[in-house]
N, C-alpha and C. Protein backbone atom coordinates (compact mmCIF):
# COMPACT_ATOMS: atom_id res chain seq x y z
N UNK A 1 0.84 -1.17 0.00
CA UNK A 1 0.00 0.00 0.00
C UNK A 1 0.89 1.24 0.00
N UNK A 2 0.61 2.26 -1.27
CA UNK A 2 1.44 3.39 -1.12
C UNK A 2 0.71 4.70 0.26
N UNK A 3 1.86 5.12 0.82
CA UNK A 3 1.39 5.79 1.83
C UNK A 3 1.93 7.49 1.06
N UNK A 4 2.00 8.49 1.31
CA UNK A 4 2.07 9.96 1.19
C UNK A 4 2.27 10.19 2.32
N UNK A 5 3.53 10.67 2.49
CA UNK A 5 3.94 11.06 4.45
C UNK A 5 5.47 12.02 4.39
N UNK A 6 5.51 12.72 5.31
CA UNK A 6 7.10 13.37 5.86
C UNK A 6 8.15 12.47 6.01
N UNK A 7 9.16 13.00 5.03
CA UNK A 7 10.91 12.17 6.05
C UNK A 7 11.88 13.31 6.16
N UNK A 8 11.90 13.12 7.80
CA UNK A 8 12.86 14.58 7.80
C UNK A 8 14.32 14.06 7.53
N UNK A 9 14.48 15.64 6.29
CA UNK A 9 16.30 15.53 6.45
C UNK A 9 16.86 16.12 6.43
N UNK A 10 16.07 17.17 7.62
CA UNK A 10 17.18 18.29 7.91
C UNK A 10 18.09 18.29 9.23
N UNK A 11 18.96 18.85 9.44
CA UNK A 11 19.88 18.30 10.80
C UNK A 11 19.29 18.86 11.46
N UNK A 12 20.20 18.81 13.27
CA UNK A 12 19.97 19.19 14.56
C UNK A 12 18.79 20.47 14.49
N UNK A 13 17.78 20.23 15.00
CA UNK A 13 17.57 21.51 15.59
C UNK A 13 17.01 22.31 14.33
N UNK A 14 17.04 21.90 12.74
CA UNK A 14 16.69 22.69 11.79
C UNK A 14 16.26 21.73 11.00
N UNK A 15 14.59 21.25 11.19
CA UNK A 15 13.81 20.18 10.53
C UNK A 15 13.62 21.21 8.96
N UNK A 16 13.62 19.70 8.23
CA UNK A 16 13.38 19.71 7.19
C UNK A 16 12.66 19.20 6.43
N UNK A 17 11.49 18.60 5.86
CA UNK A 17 10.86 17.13 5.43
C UNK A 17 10.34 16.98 3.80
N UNK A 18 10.92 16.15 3.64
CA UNK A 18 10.61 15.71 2.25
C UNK A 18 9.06 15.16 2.00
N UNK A 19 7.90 15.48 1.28
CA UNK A 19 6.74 14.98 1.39
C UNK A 19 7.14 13.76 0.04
N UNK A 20 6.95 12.54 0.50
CA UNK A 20 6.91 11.54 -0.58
C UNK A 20 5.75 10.90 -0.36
N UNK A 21 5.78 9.53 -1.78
CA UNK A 21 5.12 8.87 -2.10
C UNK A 21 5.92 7.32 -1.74
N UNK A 22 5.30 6.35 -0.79
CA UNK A 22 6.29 5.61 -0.31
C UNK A 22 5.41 4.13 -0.01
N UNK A 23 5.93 3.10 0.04
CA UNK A 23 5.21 1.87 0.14
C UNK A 23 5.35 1.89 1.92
N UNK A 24 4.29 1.08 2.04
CA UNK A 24 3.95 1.04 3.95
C UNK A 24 4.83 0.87 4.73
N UNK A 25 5.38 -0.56 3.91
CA UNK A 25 6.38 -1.55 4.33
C UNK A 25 7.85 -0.91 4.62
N UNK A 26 8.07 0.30 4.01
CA UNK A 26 9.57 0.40 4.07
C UNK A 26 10.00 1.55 5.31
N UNK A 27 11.10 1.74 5.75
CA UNK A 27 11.14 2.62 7.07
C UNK A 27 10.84 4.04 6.56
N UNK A 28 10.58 4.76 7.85
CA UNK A 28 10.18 6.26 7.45
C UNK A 28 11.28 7.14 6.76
N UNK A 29 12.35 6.93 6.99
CA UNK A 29 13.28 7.27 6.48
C UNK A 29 14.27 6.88 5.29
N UNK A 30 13.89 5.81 4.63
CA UNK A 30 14.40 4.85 3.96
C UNK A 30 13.82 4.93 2.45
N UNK A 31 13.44 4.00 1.84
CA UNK A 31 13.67 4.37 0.37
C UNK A 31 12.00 4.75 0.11
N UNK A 32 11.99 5.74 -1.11
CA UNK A 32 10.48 5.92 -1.41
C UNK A 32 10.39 5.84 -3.01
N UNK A 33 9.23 5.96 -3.14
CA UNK A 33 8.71 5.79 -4.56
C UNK A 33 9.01 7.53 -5.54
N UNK A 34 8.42 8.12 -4.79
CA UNK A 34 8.77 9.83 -5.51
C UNK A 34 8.82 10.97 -4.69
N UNK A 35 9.24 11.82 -4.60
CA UNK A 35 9.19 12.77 -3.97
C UNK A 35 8.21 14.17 -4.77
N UNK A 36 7.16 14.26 -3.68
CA UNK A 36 6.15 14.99 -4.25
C UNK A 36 6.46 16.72 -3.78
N UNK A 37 7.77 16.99 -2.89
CA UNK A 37 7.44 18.31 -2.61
C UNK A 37 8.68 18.49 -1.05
N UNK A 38 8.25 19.79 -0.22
CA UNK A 38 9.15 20.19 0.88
C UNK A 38 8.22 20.67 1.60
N UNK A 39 8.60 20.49 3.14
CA UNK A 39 7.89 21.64 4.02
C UNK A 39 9.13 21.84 4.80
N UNK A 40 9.17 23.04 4.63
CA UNK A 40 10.35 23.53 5.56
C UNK A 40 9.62 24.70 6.97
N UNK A 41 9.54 23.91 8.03
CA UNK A 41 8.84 25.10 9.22
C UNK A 41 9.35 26.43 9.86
N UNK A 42 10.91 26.28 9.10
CA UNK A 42 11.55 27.42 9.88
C UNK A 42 12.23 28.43 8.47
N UNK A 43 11.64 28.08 7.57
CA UNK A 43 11.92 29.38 6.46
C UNK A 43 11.63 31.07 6.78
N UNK A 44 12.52 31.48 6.45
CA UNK A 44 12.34 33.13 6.74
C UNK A 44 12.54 33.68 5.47
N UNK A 45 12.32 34.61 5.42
CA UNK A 45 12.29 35.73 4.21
C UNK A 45 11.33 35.34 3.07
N UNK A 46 11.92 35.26 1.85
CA UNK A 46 11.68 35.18 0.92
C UNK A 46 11.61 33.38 0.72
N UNK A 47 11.75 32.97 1.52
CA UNK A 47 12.10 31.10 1.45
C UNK A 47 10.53 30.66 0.85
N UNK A 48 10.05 29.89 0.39
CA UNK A 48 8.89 29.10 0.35
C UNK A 48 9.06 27.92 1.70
N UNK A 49 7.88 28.18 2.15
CA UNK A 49 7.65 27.37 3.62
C UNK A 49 7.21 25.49 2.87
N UNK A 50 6.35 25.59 1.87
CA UNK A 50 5.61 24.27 1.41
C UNK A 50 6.08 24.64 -0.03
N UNK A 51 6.02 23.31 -0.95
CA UNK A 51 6.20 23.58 -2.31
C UNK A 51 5.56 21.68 -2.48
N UNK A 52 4.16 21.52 -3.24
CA UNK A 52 3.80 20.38 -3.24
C UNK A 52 3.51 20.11 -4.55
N UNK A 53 3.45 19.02 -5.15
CA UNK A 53 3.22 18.94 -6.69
C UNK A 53 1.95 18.06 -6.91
N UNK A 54 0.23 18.87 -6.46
CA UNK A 54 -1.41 19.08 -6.21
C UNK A 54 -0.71 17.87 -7.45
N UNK A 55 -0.76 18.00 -8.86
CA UNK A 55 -0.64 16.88 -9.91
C UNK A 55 -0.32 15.22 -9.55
N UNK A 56 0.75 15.21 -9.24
CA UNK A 56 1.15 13.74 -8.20
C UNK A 56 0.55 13.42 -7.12
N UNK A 57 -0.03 14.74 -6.43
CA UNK A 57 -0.42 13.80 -4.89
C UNK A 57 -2.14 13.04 -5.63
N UNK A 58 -2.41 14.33 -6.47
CA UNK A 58 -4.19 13.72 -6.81
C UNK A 58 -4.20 12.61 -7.66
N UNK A 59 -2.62 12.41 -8.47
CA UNK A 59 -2.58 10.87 -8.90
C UNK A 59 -2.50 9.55 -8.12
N UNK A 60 -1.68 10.07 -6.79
CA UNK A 60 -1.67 8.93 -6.15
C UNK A 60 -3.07 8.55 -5.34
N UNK A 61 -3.58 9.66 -4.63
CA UNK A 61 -4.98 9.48 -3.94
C UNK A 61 -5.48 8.71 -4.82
N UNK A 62 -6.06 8.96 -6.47
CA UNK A 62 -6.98 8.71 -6.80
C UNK A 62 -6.62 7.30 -7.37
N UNK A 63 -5.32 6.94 -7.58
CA UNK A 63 -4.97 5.08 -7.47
C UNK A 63 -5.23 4.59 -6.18
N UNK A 64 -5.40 5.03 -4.85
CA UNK A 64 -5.52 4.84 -4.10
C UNK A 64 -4.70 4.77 -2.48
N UNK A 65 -3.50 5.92 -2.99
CA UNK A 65 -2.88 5.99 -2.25
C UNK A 65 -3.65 6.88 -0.51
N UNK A 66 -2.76 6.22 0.56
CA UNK A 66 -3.47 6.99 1.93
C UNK A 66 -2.62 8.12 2.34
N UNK A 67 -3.16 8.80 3.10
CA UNK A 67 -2.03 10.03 3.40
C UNK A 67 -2.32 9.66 4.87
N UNK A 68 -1.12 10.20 5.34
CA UNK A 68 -0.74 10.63 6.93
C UNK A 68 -1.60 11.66 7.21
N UNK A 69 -2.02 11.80 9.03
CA UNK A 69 -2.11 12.84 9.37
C UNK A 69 -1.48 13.91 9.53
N UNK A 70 -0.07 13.94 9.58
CA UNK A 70 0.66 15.20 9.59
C UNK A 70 0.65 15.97 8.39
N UNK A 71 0.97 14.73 6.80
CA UNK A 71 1.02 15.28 5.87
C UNK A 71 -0.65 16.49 5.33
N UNK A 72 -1.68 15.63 6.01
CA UNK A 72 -3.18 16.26 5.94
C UNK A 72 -2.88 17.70 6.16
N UNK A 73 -2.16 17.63 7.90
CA UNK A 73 -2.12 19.07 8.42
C UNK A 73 -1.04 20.14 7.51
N UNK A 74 -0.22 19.68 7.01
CA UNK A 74 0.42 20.32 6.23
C UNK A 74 -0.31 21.00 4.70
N UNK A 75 -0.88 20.19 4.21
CA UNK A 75 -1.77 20.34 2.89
C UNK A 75 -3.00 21.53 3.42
N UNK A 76 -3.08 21.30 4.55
CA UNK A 76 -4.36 22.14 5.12
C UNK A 76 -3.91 23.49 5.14
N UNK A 77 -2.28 23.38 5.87
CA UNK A 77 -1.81 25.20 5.95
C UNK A 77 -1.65 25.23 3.90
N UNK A 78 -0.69 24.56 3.35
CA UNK A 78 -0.55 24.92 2.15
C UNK A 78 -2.10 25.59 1.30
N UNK A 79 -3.06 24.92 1.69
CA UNK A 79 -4.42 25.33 0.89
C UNK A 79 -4.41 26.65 1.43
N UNK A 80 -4.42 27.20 3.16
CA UNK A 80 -4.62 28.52 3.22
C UNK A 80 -3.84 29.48 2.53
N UNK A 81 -2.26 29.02 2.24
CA UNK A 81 -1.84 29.81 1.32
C UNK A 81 -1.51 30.26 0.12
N UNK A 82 -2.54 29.30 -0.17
CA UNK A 82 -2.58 29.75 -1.54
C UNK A 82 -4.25 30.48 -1.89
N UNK A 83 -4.97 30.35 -0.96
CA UNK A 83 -6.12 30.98 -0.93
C UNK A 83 -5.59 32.63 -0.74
N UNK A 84 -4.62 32.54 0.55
CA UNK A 84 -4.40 34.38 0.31
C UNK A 84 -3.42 34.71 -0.68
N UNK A 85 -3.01 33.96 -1.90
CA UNK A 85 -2.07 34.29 -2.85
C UNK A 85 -3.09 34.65 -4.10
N UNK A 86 -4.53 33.88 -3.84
CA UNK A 86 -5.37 33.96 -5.00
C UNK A 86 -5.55 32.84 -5.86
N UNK A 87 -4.86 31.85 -5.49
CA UNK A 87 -4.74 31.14 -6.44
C UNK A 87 -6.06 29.64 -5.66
N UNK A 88 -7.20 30.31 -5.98
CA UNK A 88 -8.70 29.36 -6.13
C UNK A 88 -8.94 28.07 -6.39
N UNK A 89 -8.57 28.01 -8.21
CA UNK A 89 -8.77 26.60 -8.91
C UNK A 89 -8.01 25.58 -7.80
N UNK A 90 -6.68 26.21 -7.71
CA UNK A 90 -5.96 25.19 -7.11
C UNK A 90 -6.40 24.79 -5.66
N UNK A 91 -6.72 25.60 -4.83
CA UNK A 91 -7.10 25.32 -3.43
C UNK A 91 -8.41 24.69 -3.49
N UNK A 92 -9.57 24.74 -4.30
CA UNK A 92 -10.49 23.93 -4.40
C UNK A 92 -10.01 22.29 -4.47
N UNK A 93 -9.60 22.14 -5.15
CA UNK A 93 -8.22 20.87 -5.64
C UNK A 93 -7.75 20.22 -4.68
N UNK A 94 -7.12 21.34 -3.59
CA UNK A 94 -6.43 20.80 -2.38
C UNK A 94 -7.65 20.28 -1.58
N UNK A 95 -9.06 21.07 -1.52
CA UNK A 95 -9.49 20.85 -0.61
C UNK A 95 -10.61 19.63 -0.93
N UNK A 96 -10.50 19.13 -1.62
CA UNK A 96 -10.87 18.01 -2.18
C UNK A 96 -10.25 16.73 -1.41
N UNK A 97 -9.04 16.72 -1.89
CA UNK A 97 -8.17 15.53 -1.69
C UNK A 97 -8.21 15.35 0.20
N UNK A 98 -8.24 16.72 0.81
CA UNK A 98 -8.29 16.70 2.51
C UNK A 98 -9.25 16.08 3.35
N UNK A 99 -10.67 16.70 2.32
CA UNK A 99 -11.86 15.95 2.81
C UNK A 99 -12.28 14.76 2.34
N UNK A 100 -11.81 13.72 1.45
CA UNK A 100 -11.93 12.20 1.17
C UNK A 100 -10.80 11.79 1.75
N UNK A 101 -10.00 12.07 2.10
CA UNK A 101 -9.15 11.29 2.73
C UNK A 101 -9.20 11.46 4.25
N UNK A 102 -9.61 12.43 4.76
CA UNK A 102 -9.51 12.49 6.23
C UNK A 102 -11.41 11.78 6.79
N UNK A 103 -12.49 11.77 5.59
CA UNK A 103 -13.47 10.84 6.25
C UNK A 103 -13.00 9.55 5.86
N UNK A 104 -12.23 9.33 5.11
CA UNK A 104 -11.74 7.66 4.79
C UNK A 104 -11.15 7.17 6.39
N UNK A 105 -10.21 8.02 7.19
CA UNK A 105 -9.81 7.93 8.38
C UNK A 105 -10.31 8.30 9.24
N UNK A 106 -11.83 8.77 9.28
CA UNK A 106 -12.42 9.18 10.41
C UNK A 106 -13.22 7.89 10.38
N UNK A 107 -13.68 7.54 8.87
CA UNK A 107 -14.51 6.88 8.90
C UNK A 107 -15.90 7.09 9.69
N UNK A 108 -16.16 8.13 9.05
CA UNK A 108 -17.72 8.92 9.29
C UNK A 108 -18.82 8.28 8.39
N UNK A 109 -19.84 8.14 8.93
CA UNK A 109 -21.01 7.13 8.69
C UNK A 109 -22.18 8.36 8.10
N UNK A 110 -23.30 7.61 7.23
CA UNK A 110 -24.30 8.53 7.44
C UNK A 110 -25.30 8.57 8.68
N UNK A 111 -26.04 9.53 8.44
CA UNK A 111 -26.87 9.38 9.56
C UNK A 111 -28.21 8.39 9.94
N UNK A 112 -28.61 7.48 8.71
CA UNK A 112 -28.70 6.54 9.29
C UNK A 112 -28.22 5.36 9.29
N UNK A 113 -26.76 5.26 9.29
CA UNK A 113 -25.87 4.22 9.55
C UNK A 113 -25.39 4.48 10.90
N UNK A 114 -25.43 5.83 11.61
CA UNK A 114 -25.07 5.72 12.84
C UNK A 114 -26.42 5.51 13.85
N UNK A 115 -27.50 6.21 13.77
CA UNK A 115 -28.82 5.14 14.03
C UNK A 115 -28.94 3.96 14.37
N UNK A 116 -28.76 3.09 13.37
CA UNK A 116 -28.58 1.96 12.94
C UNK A 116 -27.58 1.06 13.93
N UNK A 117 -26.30 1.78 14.24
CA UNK A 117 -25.14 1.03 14.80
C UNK A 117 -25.17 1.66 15.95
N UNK A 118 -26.11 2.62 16.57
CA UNK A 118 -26.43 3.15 17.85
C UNK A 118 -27.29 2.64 18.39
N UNK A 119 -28.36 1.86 18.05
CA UNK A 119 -29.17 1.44 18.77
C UNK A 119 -28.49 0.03 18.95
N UNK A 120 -28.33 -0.92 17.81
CA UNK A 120 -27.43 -2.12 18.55
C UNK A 120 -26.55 -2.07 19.58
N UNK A 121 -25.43 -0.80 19.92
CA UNK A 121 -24.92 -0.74 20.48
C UNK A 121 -25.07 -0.97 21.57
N UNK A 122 -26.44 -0.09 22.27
CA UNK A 122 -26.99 -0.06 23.38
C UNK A 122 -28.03 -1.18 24.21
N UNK A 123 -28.11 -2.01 22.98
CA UNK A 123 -28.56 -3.21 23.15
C UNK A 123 -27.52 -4.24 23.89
N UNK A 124 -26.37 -4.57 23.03
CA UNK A 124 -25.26 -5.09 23.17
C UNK A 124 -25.01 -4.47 24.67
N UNK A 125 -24.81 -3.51 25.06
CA UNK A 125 -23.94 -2.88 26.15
C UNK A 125 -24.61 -2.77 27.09
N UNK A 126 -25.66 -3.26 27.05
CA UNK A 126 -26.74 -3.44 28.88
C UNK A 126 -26.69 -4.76 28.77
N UNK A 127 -26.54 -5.79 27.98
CA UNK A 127 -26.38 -7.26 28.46
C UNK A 127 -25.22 -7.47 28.77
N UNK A 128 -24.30 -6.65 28.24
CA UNK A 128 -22.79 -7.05 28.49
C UNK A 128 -22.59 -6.84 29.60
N UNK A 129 -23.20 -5.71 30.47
CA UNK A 129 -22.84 -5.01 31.41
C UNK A 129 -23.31 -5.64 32.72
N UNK A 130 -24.34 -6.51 32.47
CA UNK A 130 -25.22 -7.16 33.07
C UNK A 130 -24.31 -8.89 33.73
N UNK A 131 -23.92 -9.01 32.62
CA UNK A 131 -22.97 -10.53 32.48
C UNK A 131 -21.40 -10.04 32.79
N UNK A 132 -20.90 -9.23 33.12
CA UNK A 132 -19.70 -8.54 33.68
C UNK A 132 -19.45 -8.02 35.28
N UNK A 133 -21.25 -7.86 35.72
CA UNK A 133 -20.92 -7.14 37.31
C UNK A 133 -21.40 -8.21 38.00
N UNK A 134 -22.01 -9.68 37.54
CA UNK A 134 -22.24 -10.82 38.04
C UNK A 134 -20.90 -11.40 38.72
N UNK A 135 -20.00 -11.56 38.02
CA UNK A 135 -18.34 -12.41 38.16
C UNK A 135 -17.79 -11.30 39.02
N UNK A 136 -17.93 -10.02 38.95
CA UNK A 136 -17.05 -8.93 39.96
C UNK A 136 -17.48 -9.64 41.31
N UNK A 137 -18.64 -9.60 41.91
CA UNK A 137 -18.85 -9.85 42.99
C UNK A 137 -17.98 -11.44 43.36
N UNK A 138 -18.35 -12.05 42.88
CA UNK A 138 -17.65 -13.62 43.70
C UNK A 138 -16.11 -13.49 43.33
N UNK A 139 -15.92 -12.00 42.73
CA UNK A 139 -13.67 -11.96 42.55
C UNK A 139 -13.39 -11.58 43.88
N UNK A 140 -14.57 -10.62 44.53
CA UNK A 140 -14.25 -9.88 45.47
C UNK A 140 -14.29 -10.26 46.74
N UNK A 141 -15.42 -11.55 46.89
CA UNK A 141 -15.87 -12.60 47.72
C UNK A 141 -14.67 -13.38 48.02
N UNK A 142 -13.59 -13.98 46.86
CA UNK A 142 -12.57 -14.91 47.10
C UNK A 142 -11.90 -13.99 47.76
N UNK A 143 -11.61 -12.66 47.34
CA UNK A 143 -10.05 -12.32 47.70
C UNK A 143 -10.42 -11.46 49.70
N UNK A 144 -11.67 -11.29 49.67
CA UNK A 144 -11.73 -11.23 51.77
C UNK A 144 -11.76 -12.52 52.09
N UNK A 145 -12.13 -14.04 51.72
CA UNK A 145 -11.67 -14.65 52.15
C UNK A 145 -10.13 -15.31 52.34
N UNK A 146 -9.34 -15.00 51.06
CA UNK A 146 -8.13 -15.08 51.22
C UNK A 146 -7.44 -14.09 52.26
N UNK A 147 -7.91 -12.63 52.29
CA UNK A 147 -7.45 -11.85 53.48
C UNK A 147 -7.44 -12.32 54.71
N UNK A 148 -8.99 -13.20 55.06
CA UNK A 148 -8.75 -13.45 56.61
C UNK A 148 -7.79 -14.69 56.71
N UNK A 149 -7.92 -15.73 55.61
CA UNK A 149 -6.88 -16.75 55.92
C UNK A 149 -5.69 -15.98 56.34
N UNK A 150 -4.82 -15.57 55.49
CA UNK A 150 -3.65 -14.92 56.05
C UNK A 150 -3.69 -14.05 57.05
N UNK A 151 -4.68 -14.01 57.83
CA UNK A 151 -4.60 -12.80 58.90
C UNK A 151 -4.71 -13.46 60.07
N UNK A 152 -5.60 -14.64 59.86
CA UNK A 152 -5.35 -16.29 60.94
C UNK A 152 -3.88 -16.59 60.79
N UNK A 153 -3.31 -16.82 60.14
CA UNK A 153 -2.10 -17.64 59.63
C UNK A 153 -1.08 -16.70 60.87
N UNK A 154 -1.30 -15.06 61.07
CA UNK A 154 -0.34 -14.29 61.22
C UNK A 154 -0.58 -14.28 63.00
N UNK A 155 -1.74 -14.77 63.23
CA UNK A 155 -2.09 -14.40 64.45
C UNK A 155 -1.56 -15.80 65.30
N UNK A 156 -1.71 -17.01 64.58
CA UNK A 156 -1.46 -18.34 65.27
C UNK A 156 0.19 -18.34 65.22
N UNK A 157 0.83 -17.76 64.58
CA UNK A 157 2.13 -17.69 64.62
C UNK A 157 2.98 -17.22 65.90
């Protein structure tokens, strides 16, 4: 499964992160499939903070690649700035790819699928609850009788 995620490679104290395109399996730091872009958090001046290539990432989503949450939060500041640069078409674009992929990981239901899996729930969870505080009592029953044994044991000594 291709993942879309950060590998930092910037030294001590001055992060750097490469946004790639990378199989699950391989370490975070280790080999990837493409490199889609930079976020650099500590750029000043004239630096570009994000630089992402919207073309590759919406190819990989739409084969079916998953994104990270960090990379999400990153795409989220990049969309605001390009909204105050003006540039629309493209941030519509971004904000596309943020919201199918972050309910793919919320895994948000409709409303009557949560209905549906709310009322079983509550079904399920008063019998359970019912068949769980039965066994508490006789745990609690053994262990004062184990107390007084050893408290005989200490006194006949």
């Amino acid at each position: 499964m291709v993942v879309i995620r950060l590998v930092r490679t910037g030294s001590k104290k001055r992060p750097f992160y490469q946004i790639v395109a990378a199989d699950k399996r391989f370490p975070l730091n280790g080999r990837y499939i493409e490199s889609l872009g930079f976020y650099n958090p500590i750029a000043r001046g004239q630096e570009k903070t994000i630089l992402i290539n919207i073309d590759a990432v919406e190819s990989y989503v739409a084969k079916g690649a998953q994104c990270s949450d960090r990379f999400i939060s990153v795409l989220k500041a990049y969309n605001k700035t390009l909204i105050a640069e003006g540039s629309d078409d493209v941030s519509k674009r971004l904000a596309k790819i943020t919201k199918s992929d972050s309910q793919k990981k919320t895994g948000k239901k409709t409303t009557s699928e949560k209905k549906s899996t709310s009322a079983s729930k509550t079904k399920t969870t008063s019998a359970s609850a019912e068949k769980k505080a039965a066994p508490a009592k006789k745990a609690t029953a053994k262990k004062t009788s184990a107390k007084k044994t050893t408290a005989k044991a200490k006194k006949s000594s």
